[in-house]
N, C-alpha and C. Protein backbone atom coordinates (compact mmCIF):
# COMPACT_ATOMS: atom_id res chain seq x y z
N UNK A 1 -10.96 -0.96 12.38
CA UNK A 1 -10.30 -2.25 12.64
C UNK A 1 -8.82 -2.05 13.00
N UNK A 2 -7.97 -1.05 11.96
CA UNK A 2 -6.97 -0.89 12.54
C UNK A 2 -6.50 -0.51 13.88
N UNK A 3 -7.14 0.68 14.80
CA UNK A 3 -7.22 1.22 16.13
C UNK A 3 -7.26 0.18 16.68
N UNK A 4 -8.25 -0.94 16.53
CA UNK A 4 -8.47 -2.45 17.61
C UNK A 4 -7.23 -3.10 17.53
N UNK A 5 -6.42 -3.33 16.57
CA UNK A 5 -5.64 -3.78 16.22
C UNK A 5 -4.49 -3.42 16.75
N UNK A 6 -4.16 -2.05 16.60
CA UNK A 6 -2.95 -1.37 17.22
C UNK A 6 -3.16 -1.24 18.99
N UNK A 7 -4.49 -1.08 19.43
CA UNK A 7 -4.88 -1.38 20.92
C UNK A 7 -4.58 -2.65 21.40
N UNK A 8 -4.85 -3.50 20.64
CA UNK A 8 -4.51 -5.13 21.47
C UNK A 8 -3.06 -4.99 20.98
N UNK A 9 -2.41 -4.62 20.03
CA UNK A 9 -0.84 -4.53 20.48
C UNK A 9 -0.37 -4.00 21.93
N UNK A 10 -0.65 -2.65 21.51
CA UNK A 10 -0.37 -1.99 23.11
C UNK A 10 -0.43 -2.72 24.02
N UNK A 11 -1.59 -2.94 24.50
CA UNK A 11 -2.17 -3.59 26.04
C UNK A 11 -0.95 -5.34 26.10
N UNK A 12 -1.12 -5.68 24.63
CA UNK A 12 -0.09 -7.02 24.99
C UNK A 12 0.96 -6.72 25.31
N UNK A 13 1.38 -5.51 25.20
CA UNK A 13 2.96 -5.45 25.09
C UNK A 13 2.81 -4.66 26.66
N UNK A 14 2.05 -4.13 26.79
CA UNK A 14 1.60 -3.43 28.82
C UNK A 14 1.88 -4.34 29.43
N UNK A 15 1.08 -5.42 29.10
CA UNK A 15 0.90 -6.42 29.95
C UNK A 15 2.19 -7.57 30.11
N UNK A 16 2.78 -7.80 29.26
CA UNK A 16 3.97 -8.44 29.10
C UNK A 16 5.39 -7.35 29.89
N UNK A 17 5.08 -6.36 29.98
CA UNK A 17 6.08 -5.44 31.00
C UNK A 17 5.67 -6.00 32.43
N UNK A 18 4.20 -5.26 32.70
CA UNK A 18 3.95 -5.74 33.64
C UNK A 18 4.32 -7.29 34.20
N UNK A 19 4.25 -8.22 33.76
CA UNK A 19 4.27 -9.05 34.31
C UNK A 19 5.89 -9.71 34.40
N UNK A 20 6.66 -9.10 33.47
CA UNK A 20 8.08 -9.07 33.36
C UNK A 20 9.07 -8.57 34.58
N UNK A 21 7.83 -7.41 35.16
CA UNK A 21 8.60 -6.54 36.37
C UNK A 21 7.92 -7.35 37.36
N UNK A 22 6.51 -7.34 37.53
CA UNK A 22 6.42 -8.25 38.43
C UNK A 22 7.08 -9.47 39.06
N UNK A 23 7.10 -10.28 37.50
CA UNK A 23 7.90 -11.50 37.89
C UNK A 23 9.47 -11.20 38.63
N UNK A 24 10.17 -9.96 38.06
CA UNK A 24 11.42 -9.51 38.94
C UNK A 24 11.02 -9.47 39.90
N UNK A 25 10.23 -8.72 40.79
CA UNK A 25 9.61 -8.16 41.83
C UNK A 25 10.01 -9.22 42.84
N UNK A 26 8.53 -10.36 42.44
CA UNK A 26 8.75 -11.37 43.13
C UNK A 26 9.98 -12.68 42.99
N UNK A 27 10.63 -12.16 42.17
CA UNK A 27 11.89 -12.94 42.67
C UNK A 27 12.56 -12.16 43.57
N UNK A 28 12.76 -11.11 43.37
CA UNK A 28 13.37 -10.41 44.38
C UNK A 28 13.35 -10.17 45.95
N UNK A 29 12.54 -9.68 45.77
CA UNK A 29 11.71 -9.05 46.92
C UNK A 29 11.85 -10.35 48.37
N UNK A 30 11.40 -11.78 47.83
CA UNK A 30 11.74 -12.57 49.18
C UNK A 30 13.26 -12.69 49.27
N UNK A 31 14.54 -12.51 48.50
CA UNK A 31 15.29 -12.87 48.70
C UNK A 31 16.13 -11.91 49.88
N UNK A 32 15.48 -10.27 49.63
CA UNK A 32 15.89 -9.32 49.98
C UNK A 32 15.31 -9.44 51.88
N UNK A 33 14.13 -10.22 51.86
CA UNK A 33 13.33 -10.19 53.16
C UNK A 33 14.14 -11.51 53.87
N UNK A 34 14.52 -12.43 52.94
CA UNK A 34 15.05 -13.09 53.84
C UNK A 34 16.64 -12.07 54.74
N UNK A 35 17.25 -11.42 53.94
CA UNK A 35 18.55 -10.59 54.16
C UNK A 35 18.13 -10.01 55.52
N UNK A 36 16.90 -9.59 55.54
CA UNK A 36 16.81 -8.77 56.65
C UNK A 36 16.66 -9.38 58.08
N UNK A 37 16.18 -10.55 57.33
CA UNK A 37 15.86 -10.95 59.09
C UNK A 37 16.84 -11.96 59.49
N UNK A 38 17.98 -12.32 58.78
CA UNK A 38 19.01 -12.95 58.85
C UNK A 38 20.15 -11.82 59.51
């Protein structure tokens, strides 16, 4: 039980990066595309 336990920590805390960088990503990323074609 503990291993399951300490696994769904992990993966929440993966997944909460992930989507932390992502969410940078896509803020970013159009602001930078608009730069270019301006």
């Amino acid at each position: 039980m503990k291993e399951l336990i300490a696994a769904n920590d992990f993966l929440e805390r993966r997944l909460e990066e992930l989507a932390s960088s992502g969410y940078a990503l896509g803020r970013l990323l159009p602001r930078d595309r608009k730069d270019w074609y301006d």
